[in-house]
Protein backbone atom coordinates (compact mmCIF):
# COMPACT_ATOMS: atom_id res chain seq x y z
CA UNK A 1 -68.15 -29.25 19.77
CA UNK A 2 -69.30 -29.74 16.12
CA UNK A 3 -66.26 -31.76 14.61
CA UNK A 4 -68.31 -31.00 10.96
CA UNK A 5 -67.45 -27.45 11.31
CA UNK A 6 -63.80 -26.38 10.87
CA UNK A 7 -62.00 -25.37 13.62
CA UNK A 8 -61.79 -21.54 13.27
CA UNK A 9 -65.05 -20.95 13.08
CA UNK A 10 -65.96 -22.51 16.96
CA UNK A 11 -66.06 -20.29 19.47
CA UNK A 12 -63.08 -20.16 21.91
CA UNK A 13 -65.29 -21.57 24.76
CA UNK A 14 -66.66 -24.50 22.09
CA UNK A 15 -62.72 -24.94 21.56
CA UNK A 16 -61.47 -24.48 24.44
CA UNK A 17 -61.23 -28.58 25.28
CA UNK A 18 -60.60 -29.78 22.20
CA UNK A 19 -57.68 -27.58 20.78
CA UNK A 20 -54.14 -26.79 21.31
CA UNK A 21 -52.96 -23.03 20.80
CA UNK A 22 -49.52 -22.01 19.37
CA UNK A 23 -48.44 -18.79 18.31
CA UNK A 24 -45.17 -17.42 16.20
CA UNK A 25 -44.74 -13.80 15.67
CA UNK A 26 -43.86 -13.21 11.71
CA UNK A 27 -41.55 -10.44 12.17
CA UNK A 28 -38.18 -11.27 14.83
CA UNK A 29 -39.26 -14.85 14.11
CA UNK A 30 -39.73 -16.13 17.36
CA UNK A 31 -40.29 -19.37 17.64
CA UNK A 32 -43.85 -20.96 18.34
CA UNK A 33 -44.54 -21.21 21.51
CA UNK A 34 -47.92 -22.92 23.46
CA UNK A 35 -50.88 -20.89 24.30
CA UNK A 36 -52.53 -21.54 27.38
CA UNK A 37 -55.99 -21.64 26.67
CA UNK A 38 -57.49 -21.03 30.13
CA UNK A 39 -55.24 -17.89 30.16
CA UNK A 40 -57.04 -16.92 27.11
CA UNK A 41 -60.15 -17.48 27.59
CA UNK A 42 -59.89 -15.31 31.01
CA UNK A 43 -58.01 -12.43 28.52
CA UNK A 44 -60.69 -12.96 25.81
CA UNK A 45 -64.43 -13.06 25.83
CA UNK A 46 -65.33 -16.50 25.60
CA UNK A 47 -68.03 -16.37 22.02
CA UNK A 48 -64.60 -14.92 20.30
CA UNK A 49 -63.97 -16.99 17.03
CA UNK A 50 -61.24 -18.79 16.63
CA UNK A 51 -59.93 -17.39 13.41
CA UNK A 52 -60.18 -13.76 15.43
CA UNK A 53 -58.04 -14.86 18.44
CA UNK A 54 -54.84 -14.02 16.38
CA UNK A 55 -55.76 -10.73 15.82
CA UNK A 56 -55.84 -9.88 19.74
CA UNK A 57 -52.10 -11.56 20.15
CA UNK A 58 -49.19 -9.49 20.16
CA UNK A 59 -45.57 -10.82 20.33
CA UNK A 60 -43.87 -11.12 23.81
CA UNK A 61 -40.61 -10.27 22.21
CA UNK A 62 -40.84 -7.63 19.69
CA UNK A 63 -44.31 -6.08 20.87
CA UNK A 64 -45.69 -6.56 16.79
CA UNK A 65 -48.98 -7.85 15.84
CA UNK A 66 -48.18 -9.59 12.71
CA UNK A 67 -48.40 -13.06 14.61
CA UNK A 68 -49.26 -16.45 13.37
CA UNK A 69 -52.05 -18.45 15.10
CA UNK A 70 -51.60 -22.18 14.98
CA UNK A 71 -54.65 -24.79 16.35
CA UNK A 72 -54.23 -28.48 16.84
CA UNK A 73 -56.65 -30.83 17.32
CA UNK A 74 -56.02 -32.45 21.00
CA UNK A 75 -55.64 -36.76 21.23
CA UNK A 76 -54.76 -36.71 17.32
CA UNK A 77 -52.13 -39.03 16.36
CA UNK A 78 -49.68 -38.09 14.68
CA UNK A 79 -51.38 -38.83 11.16
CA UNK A 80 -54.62 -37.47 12.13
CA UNK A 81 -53.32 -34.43 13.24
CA UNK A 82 -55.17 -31.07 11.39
CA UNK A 83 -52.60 -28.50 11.70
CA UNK A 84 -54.56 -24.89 10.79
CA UNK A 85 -52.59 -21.32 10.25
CA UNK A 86 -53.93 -17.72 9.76
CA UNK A 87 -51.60 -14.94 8.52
């Protein structure tokens, strides 16, 4: 994985070891929960950009779309960490 690009632009296969997936839907305001990223990747074609998994997510509670993606770089302290969000 190219650590000079940003995050949301690798592919979810090029991400797939080296990021953490959480998800929060916008609209009940259910709390963010862990994405399992093998689970996605077998739901989602693997070249699928990061930035466009949100848009394939739908809330478990409420059934809405309007759901907030959140990556995490994985072994990052906890001053390294890059927290990234799309709305």
């Amino acid at each position: 994985m190219d650590l000079t690009k940003p995050a949301h632009l690798h592919s979810l296969a090029e991400a797939l070891d080296c990021l953490d997936f959480g998800a929060s839907c916008n609209d009940c305001k259910k709390g963010a929960h862990r994405l399992d990223a093998k689970q996605l990747l077998k739901r989602l074609r693997p070249n699928i950009l990061v930035q466009d998994i949100r848009l394939r997510l739908r809330c478990s509670k409420c059934g809405d779309k309007n759901v907030m993606l959140t990556t995490l770089w994985k072994g990052a302290t906890m001053s390294e960490r890059m927290l990234e969000h799309w709305k």
